[in-house]
Protein backbone atom coordinates (compact mmCIF):
# COMPACT_ATOMS: atom_id res chain seq x y z
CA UNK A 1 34.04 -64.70 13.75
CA UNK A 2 31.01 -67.44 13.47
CA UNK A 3 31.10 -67.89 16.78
CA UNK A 4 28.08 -71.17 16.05
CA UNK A 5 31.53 -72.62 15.56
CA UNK A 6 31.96 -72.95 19.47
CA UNK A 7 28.75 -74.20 20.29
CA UNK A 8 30.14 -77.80 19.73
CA UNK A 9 32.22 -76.88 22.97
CA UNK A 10 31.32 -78.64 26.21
CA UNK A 11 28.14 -76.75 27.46
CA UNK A 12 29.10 -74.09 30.43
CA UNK A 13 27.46 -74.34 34.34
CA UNK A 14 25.68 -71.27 34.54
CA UNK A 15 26.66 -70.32 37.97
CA UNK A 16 24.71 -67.25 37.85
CA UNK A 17 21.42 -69.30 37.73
CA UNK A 18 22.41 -70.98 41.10
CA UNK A 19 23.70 -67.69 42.90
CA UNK A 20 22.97 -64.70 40.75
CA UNK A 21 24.71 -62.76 43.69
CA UNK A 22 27.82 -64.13 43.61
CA UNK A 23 30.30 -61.52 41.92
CA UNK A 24 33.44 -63.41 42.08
CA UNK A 25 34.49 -66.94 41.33
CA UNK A 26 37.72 -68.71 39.39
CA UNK A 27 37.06 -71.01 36.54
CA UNK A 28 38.64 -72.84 33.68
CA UNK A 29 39.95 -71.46 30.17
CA UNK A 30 37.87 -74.28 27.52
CA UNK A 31 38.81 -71.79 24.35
CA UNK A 32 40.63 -69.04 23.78
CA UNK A 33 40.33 -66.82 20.51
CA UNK A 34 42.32 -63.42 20.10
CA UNK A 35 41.09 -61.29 17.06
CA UNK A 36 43.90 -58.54 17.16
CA UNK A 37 43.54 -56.62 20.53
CA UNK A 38 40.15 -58.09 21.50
CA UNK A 39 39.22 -61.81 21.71
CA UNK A 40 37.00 -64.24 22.90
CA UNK A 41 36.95 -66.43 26.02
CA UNK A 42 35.02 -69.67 26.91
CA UNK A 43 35.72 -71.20 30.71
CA UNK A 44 34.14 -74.30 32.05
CA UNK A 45 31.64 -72.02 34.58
CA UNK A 46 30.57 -68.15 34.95
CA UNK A 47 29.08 -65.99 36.41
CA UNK A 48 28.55 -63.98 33.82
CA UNK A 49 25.00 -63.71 32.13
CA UNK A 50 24.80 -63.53 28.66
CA UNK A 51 22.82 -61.13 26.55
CA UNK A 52 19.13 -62.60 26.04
CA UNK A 53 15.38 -62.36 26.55
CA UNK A 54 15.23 -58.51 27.01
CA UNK A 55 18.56 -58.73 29.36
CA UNK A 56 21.73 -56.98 28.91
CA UNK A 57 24.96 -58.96 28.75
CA UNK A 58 27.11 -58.72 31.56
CA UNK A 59 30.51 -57.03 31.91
CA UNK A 60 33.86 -57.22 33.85
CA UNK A 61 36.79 -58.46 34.29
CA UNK A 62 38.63 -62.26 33.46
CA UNK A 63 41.89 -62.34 34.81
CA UNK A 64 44.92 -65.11 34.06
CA UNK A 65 48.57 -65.64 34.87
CA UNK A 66 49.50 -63.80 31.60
CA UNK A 67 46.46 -62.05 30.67
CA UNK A 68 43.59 -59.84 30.93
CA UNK A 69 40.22 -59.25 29.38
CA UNK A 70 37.95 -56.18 30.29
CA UNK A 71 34.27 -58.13 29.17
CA UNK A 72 32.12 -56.35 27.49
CA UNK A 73 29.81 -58.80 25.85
CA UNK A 74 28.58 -62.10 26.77
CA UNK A 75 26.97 -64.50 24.62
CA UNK A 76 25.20 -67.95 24.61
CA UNK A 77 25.34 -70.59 21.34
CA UNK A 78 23.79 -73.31 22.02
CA UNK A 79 24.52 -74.17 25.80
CA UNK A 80 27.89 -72.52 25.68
CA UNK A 81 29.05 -69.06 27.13
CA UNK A 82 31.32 -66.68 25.10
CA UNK A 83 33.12 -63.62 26.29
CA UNK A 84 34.41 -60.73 24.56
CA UNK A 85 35.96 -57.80 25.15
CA UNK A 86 39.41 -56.10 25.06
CA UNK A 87 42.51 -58.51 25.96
CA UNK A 88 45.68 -57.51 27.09
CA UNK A 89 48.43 -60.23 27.79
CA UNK A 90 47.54 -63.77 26.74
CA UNK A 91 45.59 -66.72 27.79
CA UNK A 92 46.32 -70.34 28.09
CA UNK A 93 43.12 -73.27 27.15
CA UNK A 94 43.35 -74.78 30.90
CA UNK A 95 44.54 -72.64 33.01
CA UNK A 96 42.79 -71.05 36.06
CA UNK A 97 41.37 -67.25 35.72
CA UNK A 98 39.68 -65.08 38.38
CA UNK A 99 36.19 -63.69 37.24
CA UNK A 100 34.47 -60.61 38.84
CA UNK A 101 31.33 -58.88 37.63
CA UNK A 102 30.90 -55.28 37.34
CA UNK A 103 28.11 -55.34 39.82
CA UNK A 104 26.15 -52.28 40.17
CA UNK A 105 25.23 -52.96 36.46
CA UNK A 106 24.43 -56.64 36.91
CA UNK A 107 22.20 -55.85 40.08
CA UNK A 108 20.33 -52.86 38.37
CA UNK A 109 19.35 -55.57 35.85
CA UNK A 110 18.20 -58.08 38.24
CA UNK A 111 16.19 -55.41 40.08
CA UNK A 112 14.62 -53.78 36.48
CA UNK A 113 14.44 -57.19 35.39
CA UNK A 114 12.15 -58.46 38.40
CA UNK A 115 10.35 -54.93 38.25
CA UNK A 116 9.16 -55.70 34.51
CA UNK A 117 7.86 -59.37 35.61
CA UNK A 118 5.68 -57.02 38.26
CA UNK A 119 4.46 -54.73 35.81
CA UNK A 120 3.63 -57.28 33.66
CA UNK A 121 1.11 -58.39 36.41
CA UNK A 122 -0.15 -54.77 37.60
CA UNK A 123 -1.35 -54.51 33.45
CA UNK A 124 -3.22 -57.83 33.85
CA UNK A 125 -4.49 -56.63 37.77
CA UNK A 126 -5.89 -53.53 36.15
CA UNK A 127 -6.95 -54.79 32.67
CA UNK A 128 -8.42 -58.25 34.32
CA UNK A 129 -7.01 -59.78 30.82
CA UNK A 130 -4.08 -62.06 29.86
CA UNK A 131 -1.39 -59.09 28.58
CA UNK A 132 1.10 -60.12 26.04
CA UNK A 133 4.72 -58.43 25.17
CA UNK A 134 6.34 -57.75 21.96
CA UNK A 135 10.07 -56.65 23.55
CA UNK A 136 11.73 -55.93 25.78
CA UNK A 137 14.87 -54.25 28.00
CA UNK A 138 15.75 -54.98 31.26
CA UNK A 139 18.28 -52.68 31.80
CA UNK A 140 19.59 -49.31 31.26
CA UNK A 141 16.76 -47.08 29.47
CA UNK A 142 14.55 -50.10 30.34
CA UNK A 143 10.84 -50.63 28.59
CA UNK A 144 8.39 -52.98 27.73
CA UNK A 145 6.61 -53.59 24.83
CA UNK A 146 3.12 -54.93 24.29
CA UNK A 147 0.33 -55.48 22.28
CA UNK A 148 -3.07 -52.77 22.85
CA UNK A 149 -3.41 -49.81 23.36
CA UNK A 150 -2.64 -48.02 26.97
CA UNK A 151 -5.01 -44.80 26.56
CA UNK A 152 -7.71 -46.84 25.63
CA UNK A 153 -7.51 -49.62 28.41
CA UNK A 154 -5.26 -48.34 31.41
CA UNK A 155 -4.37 -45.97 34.64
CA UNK A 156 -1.21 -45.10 35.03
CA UNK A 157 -1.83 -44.13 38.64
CA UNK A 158 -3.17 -47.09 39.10
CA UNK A 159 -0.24 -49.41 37.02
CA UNK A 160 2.00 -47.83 39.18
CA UNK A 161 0.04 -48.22 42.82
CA UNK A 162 -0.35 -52.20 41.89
CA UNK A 163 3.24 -52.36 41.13
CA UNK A 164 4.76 -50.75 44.09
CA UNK A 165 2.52 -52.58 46.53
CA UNK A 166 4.18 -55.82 45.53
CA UNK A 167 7.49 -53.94 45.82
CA UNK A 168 6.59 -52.65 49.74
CA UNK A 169 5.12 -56.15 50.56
CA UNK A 170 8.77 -57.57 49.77
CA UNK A 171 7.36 -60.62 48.18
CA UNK A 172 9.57 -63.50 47.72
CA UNK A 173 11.36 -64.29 44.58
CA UNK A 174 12.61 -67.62 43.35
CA UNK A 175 13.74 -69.81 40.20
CA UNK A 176 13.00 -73.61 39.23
CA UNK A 177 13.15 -75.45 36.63
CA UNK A 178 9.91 -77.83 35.73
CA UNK A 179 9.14 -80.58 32.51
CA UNK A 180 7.20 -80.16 29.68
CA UNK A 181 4.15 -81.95 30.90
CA UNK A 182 4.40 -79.87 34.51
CA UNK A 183 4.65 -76.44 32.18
CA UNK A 184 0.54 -75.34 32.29
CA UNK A 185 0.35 -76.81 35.85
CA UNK A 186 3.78 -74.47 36.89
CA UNK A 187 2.89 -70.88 35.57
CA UNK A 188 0.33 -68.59 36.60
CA UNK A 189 -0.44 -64.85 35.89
CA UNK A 190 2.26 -65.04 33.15
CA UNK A 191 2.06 -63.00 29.48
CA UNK A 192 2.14 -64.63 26.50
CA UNK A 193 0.42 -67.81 27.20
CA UNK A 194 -0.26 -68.41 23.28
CA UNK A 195 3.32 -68.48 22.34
CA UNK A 196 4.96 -70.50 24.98
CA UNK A 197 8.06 -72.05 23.45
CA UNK A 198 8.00 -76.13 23.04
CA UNK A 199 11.01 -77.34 25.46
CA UNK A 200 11.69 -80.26 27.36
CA UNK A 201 12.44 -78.26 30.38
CA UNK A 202 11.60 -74.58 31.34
CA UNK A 203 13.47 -72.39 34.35
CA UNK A 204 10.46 -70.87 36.32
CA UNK A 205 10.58 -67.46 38.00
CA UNK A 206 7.77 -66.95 40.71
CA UNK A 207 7.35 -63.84 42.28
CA UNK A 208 5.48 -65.12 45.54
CA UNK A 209 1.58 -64.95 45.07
CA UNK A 210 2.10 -62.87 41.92
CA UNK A 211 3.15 -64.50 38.80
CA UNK A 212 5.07 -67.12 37.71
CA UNK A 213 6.85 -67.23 33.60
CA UNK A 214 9.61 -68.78 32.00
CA UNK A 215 12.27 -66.98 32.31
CA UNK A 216 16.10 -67.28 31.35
CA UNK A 217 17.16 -63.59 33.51
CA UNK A 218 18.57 -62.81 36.74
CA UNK A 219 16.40 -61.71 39.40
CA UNK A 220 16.57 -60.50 43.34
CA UNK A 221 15.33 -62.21 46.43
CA UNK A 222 12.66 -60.35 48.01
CA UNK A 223 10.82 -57.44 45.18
CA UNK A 224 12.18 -54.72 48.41
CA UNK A 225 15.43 -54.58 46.95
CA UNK A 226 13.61 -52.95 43.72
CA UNK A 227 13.25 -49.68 45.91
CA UNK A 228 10.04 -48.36 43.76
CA UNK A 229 8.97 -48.78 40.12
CA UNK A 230 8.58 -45.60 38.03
CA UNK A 231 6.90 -45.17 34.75
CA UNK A 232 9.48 -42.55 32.32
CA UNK A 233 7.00 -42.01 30.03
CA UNK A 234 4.56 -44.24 27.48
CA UNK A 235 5.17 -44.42 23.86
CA UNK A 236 2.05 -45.47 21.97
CA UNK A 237 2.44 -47.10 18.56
CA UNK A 238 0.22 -49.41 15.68
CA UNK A 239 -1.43 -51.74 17.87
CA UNK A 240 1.29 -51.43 20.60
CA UNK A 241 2.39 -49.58 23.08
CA UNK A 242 5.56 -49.22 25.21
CA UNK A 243 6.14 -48.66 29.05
CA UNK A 244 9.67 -46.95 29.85
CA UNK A 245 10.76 -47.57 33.24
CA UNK A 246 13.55 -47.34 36.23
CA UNK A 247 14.16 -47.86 39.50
């Protein structure tokens, strides 16, 4: 399906910006599409984030009067939200469903998520140089990419003693969204700062006294919750290099 096709669809209120720990909520069928036993799903609010800017999509459950979907994908055209995944029953455009994340993934993601943004700054504390990334994935099997060369310009001992300091100081973490003229005046510590995107408005995540970036991905509260950043193992390629992590 061309699912640009829905993105004329009234644009969805992304509760998970306002509360990304809120793992339940009810909200209303806009569009519903069944393609044989799977289908697609777009409701007037969710909490479910969408695949994006290093982050793993969401999954769950959507549940109706007459139906069921099991999500296993979760999209974004345009402003609008889609859901996926395998749909028993049937759903009605306008009725009421209950939502409910599958949270132990969604809050690994927020905490691998918020644990890249810190070892994006722990490369720039030990390099004393603006860092920039290639990709990314902030979840399962989780790694940065970015430009350099780590044997030539970096510790590990000490990339990982930077990062879990900020983790043990439980620094505060928030969102916020700031103009186009406030952008330069807004971020601080950030990668990337050649290729910022033009927008008219940019959501902000500041990691207290550490970095703030734009940012589209759920994060925690306080960096404690991460628990302690460890480095997998570094894979060095042609004028990049990639840092696979957990936590």
């Amino acid at each position: 399906m061309d699912l640009s096709l829905l993105a004329s669809l009234k644009p969805t209120i992304k509760i998970f910006y306002d509360d990304p720990y809120l793992k339940v909520c009810e909200s209303n069928v806009i569009k519903f599409i069944r393609e044989g036993g799977k289908g697609y799903i777009v409701l007037d609010k969710t909490i479910f984030h969408p695949q994006g800017g290093g982050q793993p999509s969401d999954i769950g459950l959507i549940v109706g009067k007459l139906g069921k979907m099991d999500v296993k994908k979760v999209m974004e055209k345009g402003n609008v939200i889609i859901h996926w995944g395998k749909v028993e029953g049937n759903f009605v455009e306008n009725e009421i469903v209950n939502c409910k994340l599958s949270w132990p993934e969604r809050y690994y993601n927020m905490k691998v998520h918020t644990a890249g943004h810190i070892l994006d700054y722990a490369l720039l504390n030990v390099w004393n140089k603006p860092v920039s990334t290639v990709s990314a994935n902030h979840g399962p099997n989780a790694f940065i990419e970015y430009e350099g060369s780590f044997l030539k310009n970096f510790d590990k001992n000490k990339i990982i003693e930077v990062a879990n300091t900020i983790v043990n100081e439980g620094k505060n973490v928030k969102s916020y969204y700031v103009r186009k003229e406030m952008i330069e005046k807004a971020i601080f510590n950030a990668p990337n700062l050649g290729r910022i995107p033009d927008l008219e408005n940019y959501r902000i995540v500041e990691i207290e006294n550490v970095n703030a970036m734009p940012c589209g991905g759920t994060h925690v509260a306080n960096t404690k919750e991460i628990g302690e950043i460890k480095i997998d193992r570094i894979e060095e390629g042609t004028g990049t290099f990639k840092i696979f992590y957990s936590v």
